[in-house]
C-alpha atoms as a PDB file:
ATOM      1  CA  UNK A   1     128.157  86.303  84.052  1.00  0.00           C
ATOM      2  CA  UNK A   2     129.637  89.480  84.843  1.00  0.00           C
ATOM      3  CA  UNK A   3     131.056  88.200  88.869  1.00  0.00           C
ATOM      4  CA  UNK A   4     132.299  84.919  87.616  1.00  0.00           C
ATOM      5  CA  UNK A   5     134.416  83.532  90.146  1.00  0.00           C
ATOM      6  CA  UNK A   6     133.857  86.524  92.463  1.00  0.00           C
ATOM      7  CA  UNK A   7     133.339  86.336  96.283  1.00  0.00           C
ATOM      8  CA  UNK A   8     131.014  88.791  97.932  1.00  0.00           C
ATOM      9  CA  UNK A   9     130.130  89.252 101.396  1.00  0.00           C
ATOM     10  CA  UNK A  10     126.468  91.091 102.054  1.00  0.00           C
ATOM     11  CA  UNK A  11     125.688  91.959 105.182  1.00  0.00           C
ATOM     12  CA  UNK A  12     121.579  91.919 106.431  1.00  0.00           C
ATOM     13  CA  UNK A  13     120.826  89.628 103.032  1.00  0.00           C
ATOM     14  CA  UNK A  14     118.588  87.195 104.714  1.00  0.00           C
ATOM     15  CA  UNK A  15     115.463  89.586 103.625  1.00  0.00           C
ATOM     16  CA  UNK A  16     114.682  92.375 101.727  1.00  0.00           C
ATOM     17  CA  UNK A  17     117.349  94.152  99.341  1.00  0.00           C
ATOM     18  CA  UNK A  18     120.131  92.429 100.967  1.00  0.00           C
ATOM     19  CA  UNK A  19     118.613  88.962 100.066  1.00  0.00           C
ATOM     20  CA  UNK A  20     117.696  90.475  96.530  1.00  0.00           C
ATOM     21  CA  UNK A  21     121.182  91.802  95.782  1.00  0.00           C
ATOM     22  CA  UNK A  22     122.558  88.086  97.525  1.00  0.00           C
ATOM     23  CA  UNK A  23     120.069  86.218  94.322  1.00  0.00           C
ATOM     24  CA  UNK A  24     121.552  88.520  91.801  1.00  0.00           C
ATOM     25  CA  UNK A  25     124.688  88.535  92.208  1.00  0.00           C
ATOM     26  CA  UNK A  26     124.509  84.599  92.014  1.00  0.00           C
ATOM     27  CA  UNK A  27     123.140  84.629  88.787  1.00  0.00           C
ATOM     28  CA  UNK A  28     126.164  86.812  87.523  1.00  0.00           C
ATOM     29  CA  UNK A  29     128.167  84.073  88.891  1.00  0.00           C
ATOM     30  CA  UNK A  30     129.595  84.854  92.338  1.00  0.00           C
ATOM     31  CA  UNK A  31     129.505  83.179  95.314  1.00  0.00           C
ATOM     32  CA  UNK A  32     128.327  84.961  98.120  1.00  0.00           C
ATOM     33  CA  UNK A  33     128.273  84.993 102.005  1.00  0.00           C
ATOM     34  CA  UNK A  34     125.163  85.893 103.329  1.00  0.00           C
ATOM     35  CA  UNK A  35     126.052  87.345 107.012  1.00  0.00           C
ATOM     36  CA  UNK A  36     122.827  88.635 109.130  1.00  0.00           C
ATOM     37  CA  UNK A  37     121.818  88.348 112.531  1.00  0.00           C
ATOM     38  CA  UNK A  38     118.678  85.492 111.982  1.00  0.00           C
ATOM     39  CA  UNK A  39     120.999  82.857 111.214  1.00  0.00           C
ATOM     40  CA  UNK A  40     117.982  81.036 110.057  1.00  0.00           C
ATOM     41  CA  UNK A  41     116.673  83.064 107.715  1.00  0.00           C
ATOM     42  CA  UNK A  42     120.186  83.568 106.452  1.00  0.00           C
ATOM     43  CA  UNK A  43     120.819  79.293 105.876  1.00  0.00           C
ATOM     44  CA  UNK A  44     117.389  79.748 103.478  1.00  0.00           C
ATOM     45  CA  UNK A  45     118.541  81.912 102.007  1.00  0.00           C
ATOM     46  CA  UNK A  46     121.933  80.641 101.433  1.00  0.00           C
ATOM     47  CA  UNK A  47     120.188  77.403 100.181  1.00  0.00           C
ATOM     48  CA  UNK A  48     118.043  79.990  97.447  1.00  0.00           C
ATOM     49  CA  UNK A  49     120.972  81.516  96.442  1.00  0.00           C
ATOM     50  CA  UNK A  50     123.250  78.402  95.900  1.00  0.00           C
ATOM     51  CA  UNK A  51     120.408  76.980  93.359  1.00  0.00           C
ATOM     52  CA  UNK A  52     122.193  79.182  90.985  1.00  0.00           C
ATOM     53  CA  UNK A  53     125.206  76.775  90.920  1.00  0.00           C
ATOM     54  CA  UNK A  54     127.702  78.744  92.733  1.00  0.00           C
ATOM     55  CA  UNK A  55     128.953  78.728  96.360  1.00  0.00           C
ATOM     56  CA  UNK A  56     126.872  80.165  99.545  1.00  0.00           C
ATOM     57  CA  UNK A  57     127.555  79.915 102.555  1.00  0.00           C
ATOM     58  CA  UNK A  58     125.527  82.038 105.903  1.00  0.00           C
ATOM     59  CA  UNK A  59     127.412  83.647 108.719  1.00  0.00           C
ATOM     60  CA  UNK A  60     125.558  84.777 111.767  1.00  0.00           C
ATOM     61  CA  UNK A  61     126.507  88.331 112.006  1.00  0.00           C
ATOM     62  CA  UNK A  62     125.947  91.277 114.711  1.00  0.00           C
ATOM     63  CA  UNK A  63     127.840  94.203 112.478  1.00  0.00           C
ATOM     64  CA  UNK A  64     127.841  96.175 115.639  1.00  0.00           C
ATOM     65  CA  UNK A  65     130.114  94.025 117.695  1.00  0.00           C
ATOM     66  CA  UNK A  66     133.970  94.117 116.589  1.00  0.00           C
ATOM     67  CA  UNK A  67     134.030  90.700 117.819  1.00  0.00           C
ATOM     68  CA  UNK A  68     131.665  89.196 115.707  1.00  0.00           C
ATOM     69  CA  UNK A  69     132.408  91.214 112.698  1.00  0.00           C
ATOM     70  CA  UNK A  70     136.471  89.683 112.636  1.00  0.00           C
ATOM     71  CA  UNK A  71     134.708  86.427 113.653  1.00  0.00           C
ATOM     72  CA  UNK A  72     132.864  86.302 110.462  1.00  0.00           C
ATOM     73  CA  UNK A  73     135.209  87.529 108.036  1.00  0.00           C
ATOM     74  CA  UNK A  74     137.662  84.978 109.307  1.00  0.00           C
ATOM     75  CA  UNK A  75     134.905  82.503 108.549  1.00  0.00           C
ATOM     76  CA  UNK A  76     134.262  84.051 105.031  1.00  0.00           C
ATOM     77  CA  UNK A  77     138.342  83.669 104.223  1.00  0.00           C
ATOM     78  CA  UNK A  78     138.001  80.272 105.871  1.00  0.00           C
ATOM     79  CA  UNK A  79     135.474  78.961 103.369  1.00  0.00           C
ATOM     80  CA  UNK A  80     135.703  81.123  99.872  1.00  0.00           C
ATOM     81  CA  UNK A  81     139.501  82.678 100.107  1.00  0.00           C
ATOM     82  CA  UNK A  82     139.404  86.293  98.648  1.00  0.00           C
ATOM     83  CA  UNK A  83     137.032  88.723  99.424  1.00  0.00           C
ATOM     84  CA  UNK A  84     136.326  90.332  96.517  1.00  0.00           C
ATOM     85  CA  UNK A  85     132.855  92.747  97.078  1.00  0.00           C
ATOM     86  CA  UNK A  86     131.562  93.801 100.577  1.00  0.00           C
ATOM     87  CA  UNK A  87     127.786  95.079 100.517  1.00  0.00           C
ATOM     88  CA  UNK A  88     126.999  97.157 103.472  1.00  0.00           C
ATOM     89  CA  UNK A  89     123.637  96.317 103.419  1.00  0.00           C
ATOM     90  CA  UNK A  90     122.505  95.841 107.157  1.00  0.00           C
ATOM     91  CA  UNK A  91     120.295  98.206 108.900  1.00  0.00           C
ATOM     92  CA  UNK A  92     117.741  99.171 110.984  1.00  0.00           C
ATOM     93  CA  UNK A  93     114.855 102.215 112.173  1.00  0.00           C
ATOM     94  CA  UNK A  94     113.533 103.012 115.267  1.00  0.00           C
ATOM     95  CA  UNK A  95     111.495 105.998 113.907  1.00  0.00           C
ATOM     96  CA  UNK A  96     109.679 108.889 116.218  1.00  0.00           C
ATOM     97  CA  UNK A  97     110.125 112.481 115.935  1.00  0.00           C
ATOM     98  CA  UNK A  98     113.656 113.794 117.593  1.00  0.00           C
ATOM     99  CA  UNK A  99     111.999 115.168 120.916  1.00  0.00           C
ATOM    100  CA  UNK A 100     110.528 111.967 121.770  1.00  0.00           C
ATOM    101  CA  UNK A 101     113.276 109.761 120.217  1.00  0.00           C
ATOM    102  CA  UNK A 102     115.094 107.938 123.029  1.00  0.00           C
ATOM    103  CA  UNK A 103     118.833 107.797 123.591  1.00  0.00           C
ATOM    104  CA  UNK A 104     119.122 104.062 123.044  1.00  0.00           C
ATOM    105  CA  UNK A 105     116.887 104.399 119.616  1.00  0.00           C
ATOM    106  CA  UNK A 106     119.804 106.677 118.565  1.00  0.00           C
ATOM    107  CA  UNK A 107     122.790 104.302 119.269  1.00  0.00           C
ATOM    108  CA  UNK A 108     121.064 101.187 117.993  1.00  0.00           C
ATOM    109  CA  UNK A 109     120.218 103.099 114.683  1.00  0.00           C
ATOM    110  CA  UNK A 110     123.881 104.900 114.402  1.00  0.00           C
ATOM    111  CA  UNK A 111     125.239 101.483 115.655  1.00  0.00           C
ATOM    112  CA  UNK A 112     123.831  98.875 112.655  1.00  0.00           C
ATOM    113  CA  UNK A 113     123.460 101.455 109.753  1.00  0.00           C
ATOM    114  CA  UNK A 114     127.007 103.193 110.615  1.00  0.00           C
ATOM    115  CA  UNK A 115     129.245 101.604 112.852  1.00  0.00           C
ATOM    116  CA  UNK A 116     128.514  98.290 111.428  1.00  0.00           C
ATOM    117  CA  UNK A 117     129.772  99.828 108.097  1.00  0.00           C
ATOM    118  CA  UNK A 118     132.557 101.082 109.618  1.00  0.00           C
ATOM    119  CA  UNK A 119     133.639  97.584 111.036  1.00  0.00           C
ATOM    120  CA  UNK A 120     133.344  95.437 108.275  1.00  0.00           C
ATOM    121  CA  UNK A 121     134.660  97.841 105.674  1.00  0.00           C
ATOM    122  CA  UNK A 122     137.466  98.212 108.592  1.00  0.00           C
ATOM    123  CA  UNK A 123     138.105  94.111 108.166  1.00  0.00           C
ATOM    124  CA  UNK A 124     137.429  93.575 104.264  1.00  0.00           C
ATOM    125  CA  UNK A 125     140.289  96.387 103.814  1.00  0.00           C
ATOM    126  CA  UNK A 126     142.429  94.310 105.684  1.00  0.00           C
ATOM    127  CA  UNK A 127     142.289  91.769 102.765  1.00  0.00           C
ATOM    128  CA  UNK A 128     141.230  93.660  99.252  1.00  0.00           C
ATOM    129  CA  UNK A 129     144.700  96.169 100.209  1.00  0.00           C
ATOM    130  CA  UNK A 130     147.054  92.780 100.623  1.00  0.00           C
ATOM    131  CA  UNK A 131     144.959  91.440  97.003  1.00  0.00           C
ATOM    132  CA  UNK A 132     145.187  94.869  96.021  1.00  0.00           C
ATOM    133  CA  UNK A 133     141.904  95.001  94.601  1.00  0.00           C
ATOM    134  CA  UNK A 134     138.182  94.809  96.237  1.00  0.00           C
ATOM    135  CA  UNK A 135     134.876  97.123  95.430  1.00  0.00           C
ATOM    136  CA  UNK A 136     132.987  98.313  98.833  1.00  0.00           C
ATOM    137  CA  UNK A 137     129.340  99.187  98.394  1.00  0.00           C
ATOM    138  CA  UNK A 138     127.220 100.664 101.128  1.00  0.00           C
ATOM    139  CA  UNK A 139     123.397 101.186 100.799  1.00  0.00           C
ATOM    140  CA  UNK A 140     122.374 104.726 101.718  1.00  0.00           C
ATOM    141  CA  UNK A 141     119.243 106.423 101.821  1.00  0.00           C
ATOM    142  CA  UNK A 142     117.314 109.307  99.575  1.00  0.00           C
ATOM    143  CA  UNK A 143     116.680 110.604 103.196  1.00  0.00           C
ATOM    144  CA  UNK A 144     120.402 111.247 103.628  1.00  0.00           C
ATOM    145  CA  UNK A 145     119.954 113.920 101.227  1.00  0.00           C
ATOM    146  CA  UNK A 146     116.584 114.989 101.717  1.00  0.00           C
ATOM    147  CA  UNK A 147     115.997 114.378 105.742  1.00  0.00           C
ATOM    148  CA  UNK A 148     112.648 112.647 106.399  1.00  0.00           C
ATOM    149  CA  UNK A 149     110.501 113.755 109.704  1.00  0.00           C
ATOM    150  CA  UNK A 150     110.885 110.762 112.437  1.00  0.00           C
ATOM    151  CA  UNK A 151     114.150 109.757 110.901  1.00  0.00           C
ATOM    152  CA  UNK A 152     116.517 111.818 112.847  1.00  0.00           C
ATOM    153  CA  UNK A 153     118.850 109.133 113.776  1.00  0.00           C
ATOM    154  CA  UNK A 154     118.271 107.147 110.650  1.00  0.00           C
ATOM    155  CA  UNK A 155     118.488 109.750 108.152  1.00  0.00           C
ATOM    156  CA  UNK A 156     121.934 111.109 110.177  1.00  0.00           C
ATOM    157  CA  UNK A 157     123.440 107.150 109.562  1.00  0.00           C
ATOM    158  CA  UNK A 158     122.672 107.045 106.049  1.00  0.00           C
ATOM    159  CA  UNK A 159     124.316 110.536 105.478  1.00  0.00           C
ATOM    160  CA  UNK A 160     127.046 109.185 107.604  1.00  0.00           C
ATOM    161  CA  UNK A 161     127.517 106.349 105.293  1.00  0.00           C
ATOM    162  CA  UNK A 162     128.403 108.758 102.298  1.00  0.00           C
ATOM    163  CA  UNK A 163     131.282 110.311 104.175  1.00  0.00           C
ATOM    164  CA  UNK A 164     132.224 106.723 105.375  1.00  0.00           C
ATOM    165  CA  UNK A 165     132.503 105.933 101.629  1.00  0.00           C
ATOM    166  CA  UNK A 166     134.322 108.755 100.298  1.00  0.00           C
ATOM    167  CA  UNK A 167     136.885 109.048 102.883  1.00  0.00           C
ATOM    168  CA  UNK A 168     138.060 105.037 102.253  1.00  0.00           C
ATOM    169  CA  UNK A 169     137.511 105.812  98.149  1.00  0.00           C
ATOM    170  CA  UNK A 170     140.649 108.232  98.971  1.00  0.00           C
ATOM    171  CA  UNK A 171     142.459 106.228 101.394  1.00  0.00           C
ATOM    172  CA  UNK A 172     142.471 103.331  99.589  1.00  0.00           C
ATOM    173  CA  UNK A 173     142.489 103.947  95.600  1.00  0.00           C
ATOM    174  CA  UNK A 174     145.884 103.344  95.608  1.00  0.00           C
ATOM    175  CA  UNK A 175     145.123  99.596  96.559  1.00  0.00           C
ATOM    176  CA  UNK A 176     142.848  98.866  94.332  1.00  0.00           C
ATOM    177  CA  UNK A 177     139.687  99.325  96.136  1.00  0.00           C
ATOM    178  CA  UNK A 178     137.004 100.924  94.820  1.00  0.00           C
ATOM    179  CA  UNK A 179     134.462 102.539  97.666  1.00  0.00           C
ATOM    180  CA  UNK A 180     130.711 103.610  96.095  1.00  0.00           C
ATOM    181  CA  UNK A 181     127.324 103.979  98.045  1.00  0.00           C
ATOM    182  CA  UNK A 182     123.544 103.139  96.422  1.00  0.00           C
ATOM    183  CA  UNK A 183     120.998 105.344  97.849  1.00  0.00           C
ATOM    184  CA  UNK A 184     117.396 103.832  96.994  1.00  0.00           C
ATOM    185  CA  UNK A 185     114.462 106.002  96.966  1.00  0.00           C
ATOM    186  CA  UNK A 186     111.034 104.886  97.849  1.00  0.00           C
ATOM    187  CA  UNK A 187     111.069 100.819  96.867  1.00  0.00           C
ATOM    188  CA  UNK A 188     108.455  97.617  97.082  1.00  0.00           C
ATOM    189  CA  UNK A 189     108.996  95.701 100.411  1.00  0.00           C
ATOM    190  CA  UNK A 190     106.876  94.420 102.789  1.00  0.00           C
ATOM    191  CA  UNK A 191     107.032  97.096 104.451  1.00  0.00           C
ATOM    192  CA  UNK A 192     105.359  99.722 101.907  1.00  0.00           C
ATOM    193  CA  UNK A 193     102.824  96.638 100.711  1.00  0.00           C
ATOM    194  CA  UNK A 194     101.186  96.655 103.532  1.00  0.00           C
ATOM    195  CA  UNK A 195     100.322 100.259 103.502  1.00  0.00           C
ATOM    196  CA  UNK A 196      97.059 101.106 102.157  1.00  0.00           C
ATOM    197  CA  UNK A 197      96.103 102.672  98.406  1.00  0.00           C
ATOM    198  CA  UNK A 198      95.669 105.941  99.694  1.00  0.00           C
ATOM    199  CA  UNK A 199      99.309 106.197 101.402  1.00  0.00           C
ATOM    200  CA  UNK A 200     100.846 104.322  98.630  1.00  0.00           C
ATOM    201  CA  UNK A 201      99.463 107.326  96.247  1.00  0.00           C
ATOM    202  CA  UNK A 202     100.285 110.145  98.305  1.00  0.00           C
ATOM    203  CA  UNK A 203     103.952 108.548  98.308  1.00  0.00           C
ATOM    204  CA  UNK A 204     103.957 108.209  94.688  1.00  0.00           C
ATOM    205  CA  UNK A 205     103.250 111.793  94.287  1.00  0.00           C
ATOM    206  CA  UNK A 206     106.350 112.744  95.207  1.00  0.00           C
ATOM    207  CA  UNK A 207     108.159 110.413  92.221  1.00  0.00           C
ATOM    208  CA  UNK A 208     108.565 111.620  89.085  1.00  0.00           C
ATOM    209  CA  UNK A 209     108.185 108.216  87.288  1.00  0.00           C
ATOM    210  CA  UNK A 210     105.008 107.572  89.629  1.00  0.00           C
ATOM    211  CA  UNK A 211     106.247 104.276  90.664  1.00  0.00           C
ATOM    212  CA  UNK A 212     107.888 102.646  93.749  1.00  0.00           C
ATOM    213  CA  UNK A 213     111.023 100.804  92.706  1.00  0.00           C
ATOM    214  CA  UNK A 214     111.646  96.981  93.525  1.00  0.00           C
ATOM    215  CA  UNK A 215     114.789  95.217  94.827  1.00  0.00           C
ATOM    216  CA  UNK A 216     116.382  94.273  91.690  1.00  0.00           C
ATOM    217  CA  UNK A 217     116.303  97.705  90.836  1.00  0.00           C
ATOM    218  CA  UNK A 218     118.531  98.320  93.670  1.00  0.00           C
ATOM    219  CA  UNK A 219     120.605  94.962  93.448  1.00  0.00           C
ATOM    220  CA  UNK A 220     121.196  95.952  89.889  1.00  0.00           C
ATOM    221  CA  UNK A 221     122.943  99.240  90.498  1.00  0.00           C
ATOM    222  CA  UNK A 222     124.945  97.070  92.928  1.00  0.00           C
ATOM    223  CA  UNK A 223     125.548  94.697  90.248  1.00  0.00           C
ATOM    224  CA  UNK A 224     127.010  97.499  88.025  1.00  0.00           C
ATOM    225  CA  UNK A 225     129.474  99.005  90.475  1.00  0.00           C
ATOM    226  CA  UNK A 226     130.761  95.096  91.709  1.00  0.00           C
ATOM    227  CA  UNK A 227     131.113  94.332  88.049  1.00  0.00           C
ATOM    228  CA  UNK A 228     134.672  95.174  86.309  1.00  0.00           C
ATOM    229  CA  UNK A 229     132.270  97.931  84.500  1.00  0.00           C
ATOM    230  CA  UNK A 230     132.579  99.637  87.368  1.00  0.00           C
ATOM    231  CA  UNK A 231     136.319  99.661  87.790  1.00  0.00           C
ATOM    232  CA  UNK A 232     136.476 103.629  86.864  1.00  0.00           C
ATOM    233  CA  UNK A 233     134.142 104.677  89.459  1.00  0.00           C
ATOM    234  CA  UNK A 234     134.796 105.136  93.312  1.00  0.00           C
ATOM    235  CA  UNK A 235     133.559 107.845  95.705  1.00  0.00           C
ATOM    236  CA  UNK A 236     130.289 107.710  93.828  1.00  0.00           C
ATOM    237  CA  UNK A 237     126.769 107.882  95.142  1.00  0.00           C
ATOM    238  CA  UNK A 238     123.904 106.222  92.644  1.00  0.00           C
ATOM    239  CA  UNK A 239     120.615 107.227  93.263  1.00  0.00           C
ATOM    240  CA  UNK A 240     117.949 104.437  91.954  1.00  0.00           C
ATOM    241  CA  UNK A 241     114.444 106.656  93.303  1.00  0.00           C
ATOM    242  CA  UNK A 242     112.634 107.175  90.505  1.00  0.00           C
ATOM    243  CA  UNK A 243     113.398 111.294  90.155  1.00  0.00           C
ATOM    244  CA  UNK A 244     112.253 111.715  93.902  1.00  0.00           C
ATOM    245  CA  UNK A 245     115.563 113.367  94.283  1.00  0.00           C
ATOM    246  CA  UNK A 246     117.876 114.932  92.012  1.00  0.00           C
END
């Protein structure tokens, strides 16, 4: 039980990682907030993640809109107190190649994967520097490193995030808080099952371990850095991909 007690706040954990690393981090013992826009998806969720015997509650959340973002951390403080791990997990694509990519496919993207980052970290600092303690974990990208062709605006928000994260690692160390990213590689969703054996194999060939990763391999990276075995890190970027980059 390595979050006993803990409260964590996960932004986009209705689905995917974010609902992965929300199930985890449960059965380590914290409660957790699980904040997305589909506040319906995000109250099943919440009612998975409490079966664990801890506290969850779910927060509709727009992380692009200041508004909404102060909204729900006031509602977080409201119903668990301290906020003691933020997981910038929301995000979105609108892939094409840069000459056809719209305007508006830019903002959106830059908007959720970066701005929304920027806003909640922005309000959980507010209360881990008055606690004087807190861990921040945004989830990057391999393509932040690598680029990836019709991911212009995504690849640029996920690079973002790392400078996002190292900037508040130095800002705030003195407080207490601890800023880290995760940057998955190539991992099992629904949106790489559906593709079909032939794509699957070409994107294996580019993975050293000749595998696609899964959630928990992601939510446990997240676990490590939350957990007080991750107190002497900050301004760190894990990559969990399998060797894809190095």
């Amino acid at each position: 039980m390595r979050l006993e007690g803990k409260n964590a706040l996960i932004t986009g954990a209705a689905q995917g990682i974010g609902k992965s690393v929300a199930l985890e981090m449960a059965k380590e013992g914290a409660n957790v907030a699980i904040a997305d826009l589909n506040i319906e998806s995000a109250q099943e969720t919440a009612l998975e993640v409490s079966a664990s015997g801890v506290k969850s509650i779910a927060i509709k959340l727009d992380v692009s809109k200041q508004d909404d973002v102060r909204a729900a951390f006031g509602a977080f403080t409201g119903e668990l107190g301290a906020l003691d791990i933020l997981v910038n997990n929301a995000g979105i694509t609108r892939d094409t190649i840069l000459l056809r990519m719209k305007e508006e496919d830019w903002d959106a993207v830059l908007n959720i994967n970066l701005k929304g980052a920027f806003l909640c970290s922005k309000e959980a600092i507010k209360i881990m520097a008055r606690q004087r303690s807190g861990k921040i974990i945004s989830i990057s990208s391999v393509v932040a490193f690598m680029g990836n062709p019709g991911q212009a605006n995504y690849s640029a928000s996920k690079a973002g995030l790392i400078g996002l994260t190292k900037t508040i690692a130095k800002e705030y160390a003195g407080r207490g808080i601890r800023a880290n990213a995760v940057a998955p590689g190539f991992i099992r969703t629904a949106m790489t099952d559906i593709l079909n054996d032939e794509v699957k194999n070409e994107m294996k060939k580019a993975i050293p371990l000749g595998q696609f990763g899964t959630p928990e391999d992601v939510a446990n990276a997240i676990i490590f850095l939350a957990s007080k075995e991750g107190d002497y890190i900050t301004g760190q970027v894990i990559h969990v991909n399998g060797g894809m980059y190095m």
